[in-house]
N, C-alpha and C. Protein backbone atom coordinates (compact mmCIF):
# COMPACT_ATOMS: atom_id res chain seq x y z
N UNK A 1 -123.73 107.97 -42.79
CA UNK A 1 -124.17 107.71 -44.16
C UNK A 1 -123.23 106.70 -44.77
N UNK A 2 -123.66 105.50 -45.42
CA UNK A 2 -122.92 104.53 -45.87
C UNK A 2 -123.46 104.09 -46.92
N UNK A 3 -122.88 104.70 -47.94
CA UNK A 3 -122.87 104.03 -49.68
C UNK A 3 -122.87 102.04 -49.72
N UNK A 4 -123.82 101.54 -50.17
CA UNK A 4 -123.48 100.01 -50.16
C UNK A 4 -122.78 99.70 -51.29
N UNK A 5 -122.34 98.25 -51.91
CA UNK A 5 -121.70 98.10 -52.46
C UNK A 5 -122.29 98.35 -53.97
N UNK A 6 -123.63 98.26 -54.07
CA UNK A 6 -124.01 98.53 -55.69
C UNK A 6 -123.31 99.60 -55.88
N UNK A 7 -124.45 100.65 -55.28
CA UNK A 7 -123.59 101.89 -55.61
C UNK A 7 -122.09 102.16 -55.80
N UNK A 8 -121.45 101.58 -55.17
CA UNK A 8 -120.11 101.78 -55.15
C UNK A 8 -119.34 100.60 -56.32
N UNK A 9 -120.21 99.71 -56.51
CA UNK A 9 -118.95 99.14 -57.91
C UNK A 9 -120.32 100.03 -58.96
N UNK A 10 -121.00 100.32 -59.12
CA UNK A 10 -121.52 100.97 -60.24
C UNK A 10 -121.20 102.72 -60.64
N UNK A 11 -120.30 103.24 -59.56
CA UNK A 11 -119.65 104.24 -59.63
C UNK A 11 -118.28 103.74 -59.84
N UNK A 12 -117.70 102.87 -60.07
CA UNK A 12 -116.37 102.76 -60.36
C UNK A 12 -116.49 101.78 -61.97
N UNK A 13 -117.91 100.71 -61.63
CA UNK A 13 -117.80 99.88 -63.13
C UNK A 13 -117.62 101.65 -64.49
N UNK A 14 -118.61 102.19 -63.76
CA UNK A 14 -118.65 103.48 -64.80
C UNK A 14 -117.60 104.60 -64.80
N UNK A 15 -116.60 104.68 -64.14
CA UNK A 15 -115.27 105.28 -64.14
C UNK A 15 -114.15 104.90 -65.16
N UNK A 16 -114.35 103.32 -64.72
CA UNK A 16 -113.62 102.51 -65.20
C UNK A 16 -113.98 102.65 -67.04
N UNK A 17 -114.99 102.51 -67.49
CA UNK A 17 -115.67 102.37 -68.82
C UNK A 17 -115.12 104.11 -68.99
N UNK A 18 -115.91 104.89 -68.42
CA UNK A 18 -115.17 106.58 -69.28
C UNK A 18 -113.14 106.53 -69.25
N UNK A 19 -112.88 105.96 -68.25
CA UNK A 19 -111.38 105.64 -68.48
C UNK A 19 -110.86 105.36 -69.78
N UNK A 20 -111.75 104.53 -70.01
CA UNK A 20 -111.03 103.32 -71.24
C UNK A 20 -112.33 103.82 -72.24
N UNK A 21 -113.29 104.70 -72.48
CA UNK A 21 -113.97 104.89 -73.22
C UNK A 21 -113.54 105.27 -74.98
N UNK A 22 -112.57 105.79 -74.97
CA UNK A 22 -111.35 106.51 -76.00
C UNK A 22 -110.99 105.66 -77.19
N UNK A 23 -111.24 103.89 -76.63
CA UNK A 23 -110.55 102.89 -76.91
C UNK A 23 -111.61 102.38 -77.53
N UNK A 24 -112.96 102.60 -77.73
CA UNK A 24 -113.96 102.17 -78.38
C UNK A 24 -115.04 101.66 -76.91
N UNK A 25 -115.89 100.55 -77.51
CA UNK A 25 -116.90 99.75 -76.27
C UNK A 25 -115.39 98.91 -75.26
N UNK A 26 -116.25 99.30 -74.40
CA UNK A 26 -115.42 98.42 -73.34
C UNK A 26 -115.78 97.34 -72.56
N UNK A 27 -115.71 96.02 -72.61
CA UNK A 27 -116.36 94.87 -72.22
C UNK A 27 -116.45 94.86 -70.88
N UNK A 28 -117.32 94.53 -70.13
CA UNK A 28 -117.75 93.64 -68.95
C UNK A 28 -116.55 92.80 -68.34
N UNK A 29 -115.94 92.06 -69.02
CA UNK A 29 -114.96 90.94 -68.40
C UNK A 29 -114.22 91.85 -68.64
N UNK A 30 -113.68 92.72 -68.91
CA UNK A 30 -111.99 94.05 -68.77
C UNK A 30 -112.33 95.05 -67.55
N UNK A 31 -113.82 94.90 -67.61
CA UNK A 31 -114.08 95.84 -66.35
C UNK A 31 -114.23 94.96 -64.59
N UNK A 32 -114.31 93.96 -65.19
CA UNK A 32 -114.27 92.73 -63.86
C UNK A 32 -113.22 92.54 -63.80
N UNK A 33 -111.93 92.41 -64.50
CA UNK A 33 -111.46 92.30 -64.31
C UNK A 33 -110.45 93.01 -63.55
N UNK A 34 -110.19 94.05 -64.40
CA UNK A 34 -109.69 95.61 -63.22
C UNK A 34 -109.92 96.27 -62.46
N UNK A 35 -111.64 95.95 -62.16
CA UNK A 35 -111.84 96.17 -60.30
C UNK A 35 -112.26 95.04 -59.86
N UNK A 36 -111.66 94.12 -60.13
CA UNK A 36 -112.30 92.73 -58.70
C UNK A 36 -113.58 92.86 -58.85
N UNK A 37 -114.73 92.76 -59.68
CA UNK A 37 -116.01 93.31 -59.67
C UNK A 37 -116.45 91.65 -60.29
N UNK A 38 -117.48 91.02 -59.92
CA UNK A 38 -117.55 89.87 -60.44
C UNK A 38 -118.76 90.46 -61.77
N UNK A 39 -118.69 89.36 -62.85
CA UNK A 39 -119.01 89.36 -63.67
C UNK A 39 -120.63 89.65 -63.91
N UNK A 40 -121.07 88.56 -63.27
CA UNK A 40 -122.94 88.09 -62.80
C UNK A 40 -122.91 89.73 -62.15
N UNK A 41 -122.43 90.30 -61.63
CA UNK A 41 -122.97 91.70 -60.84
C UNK A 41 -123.16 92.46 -61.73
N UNK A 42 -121.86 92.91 -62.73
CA UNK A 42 -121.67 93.64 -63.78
C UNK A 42 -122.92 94.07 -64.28
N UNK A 43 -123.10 92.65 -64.91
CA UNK A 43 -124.10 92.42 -65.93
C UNK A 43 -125.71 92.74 -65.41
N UNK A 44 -125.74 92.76 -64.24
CA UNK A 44 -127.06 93.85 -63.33
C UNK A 44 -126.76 95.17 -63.13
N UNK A 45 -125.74 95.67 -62.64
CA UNK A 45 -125.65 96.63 -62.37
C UNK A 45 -125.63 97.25 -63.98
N UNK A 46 -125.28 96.65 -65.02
CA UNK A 46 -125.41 97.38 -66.78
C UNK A 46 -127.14 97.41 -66.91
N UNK A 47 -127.69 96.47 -66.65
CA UNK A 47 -128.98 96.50 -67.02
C UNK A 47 -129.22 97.76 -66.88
N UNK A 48 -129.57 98.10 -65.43
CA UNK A 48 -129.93 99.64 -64.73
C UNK A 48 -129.27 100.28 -65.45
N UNK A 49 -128.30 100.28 -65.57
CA UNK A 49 -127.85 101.48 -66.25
C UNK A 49 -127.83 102.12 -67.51
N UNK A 50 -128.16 100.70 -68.47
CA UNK A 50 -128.89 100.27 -69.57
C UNK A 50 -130.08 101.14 -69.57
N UNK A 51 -131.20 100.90 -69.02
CA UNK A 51 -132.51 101.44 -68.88
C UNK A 51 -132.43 103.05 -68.42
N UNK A 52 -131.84 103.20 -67.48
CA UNK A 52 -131.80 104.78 -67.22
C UNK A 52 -131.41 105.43 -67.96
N UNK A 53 -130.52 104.99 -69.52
CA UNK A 53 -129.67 105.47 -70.53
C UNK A 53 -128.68 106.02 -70.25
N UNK A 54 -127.21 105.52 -69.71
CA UNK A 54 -126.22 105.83 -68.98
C UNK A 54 -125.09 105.31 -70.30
N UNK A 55 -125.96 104.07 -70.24
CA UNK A 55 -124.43 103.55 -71.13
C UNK A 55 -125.57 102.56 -72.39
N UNK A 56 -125.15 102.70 -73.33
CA UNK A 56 -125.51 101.75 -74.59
C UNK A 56 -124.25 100.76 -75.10
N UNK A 57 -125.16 99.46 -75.14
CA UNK A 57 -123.98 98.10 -75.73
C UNK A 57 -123.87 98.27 -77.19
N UNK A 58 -122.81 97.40 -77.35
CA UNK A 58 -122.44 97.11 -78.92
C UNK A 58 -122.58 95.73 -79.00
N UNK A 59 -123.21 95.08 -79.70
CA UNK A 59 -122.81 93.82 -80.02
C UNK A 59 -121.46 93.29 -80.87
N UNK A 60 -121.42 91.97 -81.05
CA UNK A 60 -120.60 91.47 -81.74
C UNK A 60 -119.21 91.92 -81.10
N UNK A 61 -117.85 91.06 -82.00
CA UNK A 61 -116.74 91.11 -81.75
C UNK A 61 -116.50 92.78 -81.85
N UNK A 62 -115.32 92.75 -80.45
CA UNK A 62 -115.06 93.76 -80.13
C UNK A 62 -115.99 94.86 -79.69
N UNK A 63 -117.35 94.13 -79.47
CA UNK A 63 -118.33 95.10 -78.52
C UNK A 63 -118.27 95.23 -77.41
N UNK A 64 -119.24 95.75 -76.52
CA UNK A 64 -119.14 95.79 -75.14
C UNK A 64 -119.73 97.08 -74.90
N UNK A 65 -119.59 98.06 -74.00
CA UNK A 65 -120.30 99.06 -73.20
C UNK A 65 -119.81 100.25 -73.80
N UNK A 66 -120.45 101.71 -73.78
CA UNK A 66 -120.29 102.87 -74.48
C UNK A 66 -120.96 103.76 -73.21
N UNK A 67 -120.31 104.98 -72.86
CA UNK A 67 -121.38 105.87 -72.39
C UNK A 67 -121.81 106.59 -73.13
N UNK A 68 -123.33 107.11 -72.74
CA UNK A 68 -124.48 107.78 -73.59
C UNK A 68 -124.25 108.92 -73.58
N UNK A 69 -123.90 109.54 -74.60
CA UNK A 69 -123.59 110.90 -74.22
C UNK A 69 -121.96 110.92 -74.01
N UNK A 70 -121.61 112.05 -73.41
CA UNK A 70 -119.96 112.16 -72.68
C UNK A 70 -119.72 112.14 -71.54
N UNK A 71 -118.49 111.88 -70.85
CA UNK A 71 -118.58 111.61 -69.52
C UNK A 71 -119.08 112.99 -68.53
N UNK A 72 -118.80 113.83 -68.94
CA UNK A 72 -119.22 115.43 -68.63
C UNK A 72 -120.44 115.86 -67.84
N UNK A 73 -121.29 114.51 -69.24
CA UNK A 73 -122.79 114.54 -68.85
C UNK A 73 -123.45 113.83 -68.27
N UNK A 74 -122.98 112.91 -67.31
CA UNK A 74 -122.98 112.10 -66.11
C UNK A 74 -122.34 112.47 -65.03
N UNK A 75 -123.63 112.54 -64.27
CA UNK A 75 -122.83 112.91 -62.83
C UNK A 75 -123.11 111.49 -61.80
N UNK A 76 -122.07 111.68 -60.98
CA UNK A 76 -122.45 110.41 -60.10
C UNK A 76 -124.00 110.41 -59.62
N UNK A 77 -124.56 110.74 -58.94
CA UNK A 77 -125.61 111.38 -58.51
C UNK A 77 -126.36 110.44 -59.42
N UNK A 78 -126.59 110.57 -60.75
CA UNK A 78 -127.19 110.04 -62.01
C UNK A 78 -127.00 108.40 -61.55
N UNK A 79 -125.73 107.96 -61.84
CA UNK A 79 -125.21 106.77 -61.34
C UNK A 79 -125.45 105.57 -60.24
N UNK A 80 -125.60 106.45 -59.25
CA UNK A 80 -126.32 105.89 -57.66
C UNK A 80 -127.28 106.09 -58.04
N UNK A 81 -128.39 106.88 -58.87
CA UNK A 81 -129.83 107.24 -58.91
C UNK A 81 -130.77 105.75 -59.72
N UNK A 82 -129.61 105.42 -60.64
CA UNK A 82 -129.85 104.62 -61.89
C UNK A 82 -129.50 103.23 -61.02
N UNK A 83 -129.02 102.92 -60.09
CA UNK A 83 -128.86 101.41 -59.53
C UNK A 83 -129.86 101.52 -58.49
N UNK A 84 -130.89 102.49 -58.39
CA UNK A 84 -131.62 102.04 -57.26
C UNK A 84 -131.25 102.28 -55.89
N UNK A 85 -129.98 103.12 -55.89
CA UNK A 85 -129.02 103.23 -54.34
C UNK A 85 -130.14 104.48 -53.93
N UNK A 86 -130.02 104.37 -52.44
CA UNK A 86 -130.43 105.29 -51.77
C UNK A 86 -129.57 105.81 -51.12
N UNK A 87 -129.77 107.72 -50.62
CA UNK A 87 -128.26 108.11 -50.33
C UNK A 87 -129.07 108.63 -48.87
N UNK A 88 -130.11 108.20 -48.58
CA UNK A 88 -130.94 108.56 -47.61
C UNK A 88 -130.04 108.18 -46.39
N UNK A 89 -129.65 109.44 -45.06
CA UNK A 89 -128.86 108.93 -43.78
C UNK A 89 -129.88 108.94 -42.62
N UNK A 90 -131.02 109.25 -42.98
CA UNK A 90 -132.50 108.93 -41.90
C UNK A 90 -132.49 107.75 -41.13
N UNK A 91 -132.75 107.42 -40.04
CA UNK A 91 -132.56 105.87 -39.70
C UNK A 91 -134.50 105.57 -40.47
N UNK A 92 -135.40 106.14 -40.44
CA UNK A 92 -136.87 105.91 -41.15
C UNK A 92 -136.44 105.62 -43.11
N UNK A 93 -135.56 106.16 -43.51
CA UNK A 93 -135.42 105.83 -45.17
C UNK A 93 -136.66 106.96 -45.65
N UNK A 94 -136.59 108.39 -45.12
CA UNK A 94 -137.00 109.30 -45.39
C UNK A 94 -138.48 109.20 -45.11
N UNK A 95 -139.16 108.33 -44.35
CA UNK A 95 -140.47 108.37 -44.13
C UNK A 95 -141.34 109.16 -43.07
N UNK A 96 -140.26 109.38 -42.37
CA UNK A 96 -140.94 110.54 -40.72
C UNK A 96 -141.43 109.67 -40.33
N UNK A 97 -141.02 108.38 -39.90
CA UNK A 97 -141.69 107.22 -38.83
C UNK A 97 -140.81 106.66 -37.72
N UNK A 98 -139.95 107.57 -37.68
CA UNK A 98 -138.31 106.98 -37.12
C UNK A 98 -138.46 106.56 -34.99
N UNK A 99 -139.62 107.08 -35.13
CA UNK A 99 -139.45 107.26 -33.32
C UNK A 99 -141.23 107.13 -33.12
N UNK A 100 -141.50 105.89 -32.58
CA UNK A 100 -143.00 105.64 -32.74
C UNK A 100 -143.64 106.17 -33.10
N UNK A 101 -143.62 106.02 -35.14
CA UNK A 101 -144.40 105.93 -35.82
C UNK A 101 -144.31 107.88 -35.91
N UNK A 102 -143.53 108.69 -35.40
CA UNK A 102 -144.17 110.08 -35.73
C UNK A 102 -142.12 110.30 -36.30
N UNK A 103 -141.66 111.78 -36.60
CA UNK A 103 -140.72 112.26 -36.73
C UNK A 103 -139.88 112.51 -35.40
N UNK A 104 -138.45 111.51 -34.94
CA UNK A 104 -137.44 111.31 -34.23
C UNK A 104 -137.35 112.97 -34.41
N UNK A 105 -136.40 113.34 -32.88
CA UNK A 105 -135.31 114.69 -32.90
C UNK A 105 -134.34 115.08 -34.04
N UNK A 106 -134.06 113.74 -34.21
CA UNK A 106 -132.60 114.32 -35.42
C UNK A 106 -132.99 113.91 -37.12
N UNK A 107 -134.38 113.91 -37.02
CA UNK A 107 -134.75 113.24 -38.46
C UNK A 107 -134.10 114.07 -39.52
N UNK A 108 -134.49 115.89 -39.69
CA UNK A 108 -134.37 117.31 -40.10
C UNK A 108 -132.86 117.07 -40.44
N UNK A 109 -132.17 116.79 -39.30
CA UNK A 109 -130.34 116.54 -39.59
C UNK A 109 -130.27 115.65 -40.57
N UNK A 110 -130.41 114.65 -40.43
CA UNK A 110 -129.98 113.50 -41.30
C UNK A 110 -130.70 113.35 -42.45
N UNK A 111 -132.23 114.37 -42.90
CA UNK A 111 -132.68 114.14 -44.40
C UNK A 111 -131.61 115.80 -44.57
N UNK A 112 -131.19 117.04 -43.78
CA UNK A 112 -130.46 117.70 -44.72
C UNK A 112 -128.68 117.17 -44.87
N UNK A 113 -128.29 115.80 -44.41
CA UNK A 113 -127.40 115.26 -44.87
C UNK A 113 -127.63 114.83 -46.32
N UNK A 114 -128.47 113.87 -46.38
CA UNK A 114 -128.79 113.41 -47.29
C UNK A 114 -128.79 114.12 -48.34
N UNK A 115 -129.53 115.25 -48.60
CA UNK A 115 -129.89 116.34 -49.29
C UNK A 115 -128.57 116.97 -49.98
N UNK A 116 -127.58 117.28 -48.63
CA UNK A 116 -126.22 117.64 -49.38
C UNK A 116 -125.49 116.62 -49.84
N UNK A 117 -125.53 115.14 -49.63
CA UNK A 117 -124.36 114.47 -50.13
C UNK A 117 -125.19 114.25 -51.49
N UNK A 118 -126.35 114.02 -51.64
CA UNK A 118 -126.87 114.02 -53.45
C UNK A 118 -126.57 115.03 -53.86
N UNK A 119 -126.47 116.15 -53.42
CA UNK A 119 -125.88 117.81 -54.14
C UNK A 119 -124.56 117.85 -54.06
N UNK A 120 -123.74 116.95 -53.48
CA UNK A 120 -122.48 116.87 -53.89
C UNK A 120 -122.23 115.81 -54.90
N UNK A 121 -122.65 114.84 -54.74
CA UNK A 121 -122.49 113.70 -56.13
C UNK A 121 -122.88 114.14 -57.46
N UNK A 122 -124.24 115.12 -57.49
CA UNK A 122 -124.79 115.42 -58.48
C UNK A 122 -123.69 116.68 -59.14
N UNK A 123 -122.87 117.53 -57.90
CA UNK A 123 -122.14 118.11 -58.82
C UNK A 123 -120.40 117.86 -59.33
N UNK A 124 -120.68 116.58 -59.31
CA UNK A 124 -119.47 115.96 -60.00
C UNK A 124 -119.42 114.83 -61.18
N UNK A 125 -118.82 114.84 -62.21
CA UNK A 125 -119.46 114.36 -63.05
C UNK A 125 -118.12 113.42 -63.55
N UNK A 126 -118.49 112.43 -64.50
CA UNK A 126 -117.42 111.39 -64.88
C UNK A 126 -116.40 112.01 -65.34
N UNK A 127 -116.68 112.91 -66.29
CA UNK A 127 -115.21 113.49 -66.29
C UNK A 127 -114.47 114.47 -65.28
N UNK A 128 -114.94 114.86 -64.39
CA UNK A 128 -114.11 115.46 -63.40
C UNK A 128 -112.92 114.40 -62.81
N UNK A 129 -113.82 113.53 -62.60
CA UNK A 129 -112.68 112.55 -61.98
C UNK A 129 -111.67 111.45 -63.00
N UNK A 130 -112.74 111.36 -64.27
CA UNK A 130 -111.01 110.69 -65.12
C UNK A 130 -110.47 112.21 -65.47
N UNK A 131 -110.24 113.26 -65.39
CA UNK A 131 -109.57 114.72 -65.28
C UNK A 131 -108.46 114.53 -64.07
N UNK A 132 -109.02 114.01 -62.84
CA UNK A 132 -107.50 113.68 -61.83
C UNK A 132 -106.41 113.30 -61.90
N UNK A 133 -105.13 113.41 -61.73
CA UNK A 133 -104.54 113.10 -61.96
C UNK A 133 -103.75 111.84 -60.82
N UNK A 134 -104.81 111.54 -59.71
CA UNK A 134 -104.93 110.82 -58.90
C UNK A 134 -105.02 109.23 -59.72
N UNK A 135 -106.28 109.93 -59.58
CA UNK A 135 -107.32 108.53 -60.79
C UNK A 135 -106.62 107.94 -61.64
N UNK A 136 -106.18 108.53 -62.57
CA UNK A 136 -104.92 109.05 -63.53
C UNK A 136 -104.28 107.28 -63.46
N UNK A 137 -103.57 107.80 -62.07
CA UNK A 137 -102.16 106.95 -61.89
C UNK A 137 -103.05 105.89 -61.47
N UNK A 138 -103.78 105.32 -60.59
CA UNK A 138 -104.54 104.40 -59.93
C UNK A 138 -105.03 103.65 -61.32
N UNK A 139 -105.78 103.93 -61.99
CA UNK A 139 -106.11 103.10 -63.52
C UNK A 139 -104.97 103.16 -64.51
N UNK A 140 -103.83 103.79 -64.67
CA UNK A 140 -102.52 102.95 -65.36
C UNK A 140 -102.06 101.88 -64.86
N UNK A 141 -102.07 102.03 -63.23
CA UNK A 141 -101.18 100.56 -62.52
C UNK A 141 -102.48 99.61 -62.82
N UNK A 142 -103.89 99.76 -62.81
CA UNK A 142 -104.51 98.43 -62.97
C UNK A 142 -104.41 98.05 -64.66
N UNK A 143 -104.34 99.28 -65.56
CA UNK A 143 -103.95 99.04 -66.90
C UNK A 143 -102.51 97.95 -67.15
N UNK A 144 -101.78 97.85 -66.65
CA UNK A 144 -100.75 97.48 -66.27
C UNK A 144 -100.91 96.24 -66.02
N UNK A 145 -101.62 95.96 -64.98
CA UNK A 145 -101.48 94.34 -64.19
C UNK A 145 -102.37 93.57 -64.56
N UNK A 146 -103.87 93.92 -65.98
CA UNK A 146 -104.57 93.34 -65.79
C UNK A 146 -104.63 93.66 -67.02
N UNK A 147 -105.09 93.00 -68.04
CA UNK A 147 -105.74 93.36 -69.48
C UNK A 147 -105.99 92.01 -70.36
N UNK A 148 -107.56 91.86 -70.72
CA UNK A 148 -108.23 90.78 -71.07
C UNK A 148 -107.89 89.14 -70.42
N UNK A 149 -108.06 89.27 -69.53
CA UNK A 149 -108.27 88.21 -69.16
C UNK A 149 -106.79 87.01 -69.06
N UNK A 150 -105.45 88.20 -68.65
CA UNK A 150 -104.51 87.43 -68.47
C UNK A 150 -103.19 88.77 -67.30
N UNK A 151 -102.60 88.32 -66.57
CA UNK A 151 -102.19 89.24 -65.55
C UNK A 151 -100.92 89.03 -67.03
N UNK A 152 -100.69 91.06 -67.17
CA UNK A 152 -99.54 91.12 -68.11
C UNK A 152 -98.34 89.96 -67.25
N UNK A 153 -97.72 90.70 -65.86
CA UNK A 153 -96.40 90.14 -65.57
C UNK A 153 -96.19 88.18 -65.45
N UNK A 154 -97.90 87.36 -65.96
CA UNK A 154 -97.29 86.17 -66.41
C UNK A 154 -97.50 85.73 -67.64
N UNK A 155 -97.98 87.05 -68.51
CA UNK A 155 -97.37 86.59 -69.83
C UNK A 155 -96.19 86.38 -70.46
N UNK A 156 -95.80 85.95 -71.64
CA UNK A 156 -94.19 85.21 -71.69
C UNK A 156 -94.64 85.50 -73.63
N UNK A 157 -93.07 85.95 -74.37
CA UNK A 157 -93.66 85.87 -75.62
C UNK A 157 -93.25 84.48 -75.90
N UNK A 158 -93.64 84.37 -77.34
CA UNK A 158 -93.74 83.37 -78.17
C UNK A 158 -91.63 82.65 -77.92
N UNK A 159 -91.08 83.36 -78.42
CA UNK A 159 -89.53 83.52 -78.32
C UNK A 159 -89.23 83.02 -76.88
N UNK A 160 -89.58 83.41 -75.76
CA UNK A 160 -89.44 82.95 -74.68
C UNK A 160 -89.61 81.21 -74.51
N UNK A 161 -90.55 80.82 -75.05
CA UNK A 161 -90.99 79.41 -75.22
C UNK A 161 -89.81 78.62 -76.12
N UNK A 162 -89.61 78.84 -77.07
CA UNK A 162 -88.74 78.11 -78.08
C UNK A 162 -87.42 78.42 -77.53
């Protein structure tokens, strides 16, 4: 079973946003920026998530992204569901056509994989994991090295210059 990459920056673009949710809307370019996530993706992977009602924008200065609801009430599951990911480990993509055209030997195995890894995503939810204290430390050090659109350690103050 192999998560592709939507799924997987749209489970972290949305980690990243309940992280920093506290702080008001959280922009697109702060979230590209602190996971290597390019921008043009972002901004698809928000749509979906937009429409499924995951997260609502703010316009204007100092807008950007909000989750709907609390992080509590998002489970990953929701997340992968809302980008269109499939968590299907069938080599058929759940159709029973896997072995000329009828149901392969190991079809039964791999749709009750499937079955449990959506019943495990579904029972974990955004805030369980900004609750880690893993997570925790992993988004201070990118808090740290990255914020709006300038790496802190080559900023320099004003005093430094003169």
């Amino acid at each position: 079973m192999k998560l592709t990459t939507k799924g997987r920056y749209a489970v972290t673009a949305m980690l990243d946003l309940a992280l920093h949710s506290d702080k008001g809307p959280v922009s697109l370019a702060d979230i590209s920026l602190r996971q290597g996530i390019s921008l043009s993706y972002l901004e698809q992977l928000f749509a979906r998530l937009r429409q499924s009602e995951l997260v609502k924008s703010v316009r204007g200065p100092g807008g950007g992204y909000c989750l709907m609801g609390g992080a509590a009430e998002i489970s990953i599951s929701q997340v992968v569901d809302a980008v269109s990911e499939s968590l299907d480990a069938t080599r058929c993509e759940g159709k029973g056509n896997c072995q000329d055209g009828e149901v392969c030997l190991t079809h039964y195995l791999w749709q009750d994989l499937s079955t449990q890894i959506h019943q495990f995503l579904s029972s974990i939810t955004l805030a369980d994991l900004v609750a880690r204290r893993d997570i925790q430390v992993v988004g201070a050090r990118q808090d740290k090295r990255k914020t709006t659109g300038y790496k802190t350690e080559q900023c320099i103050t004003l005093s430094e210059i003169l």
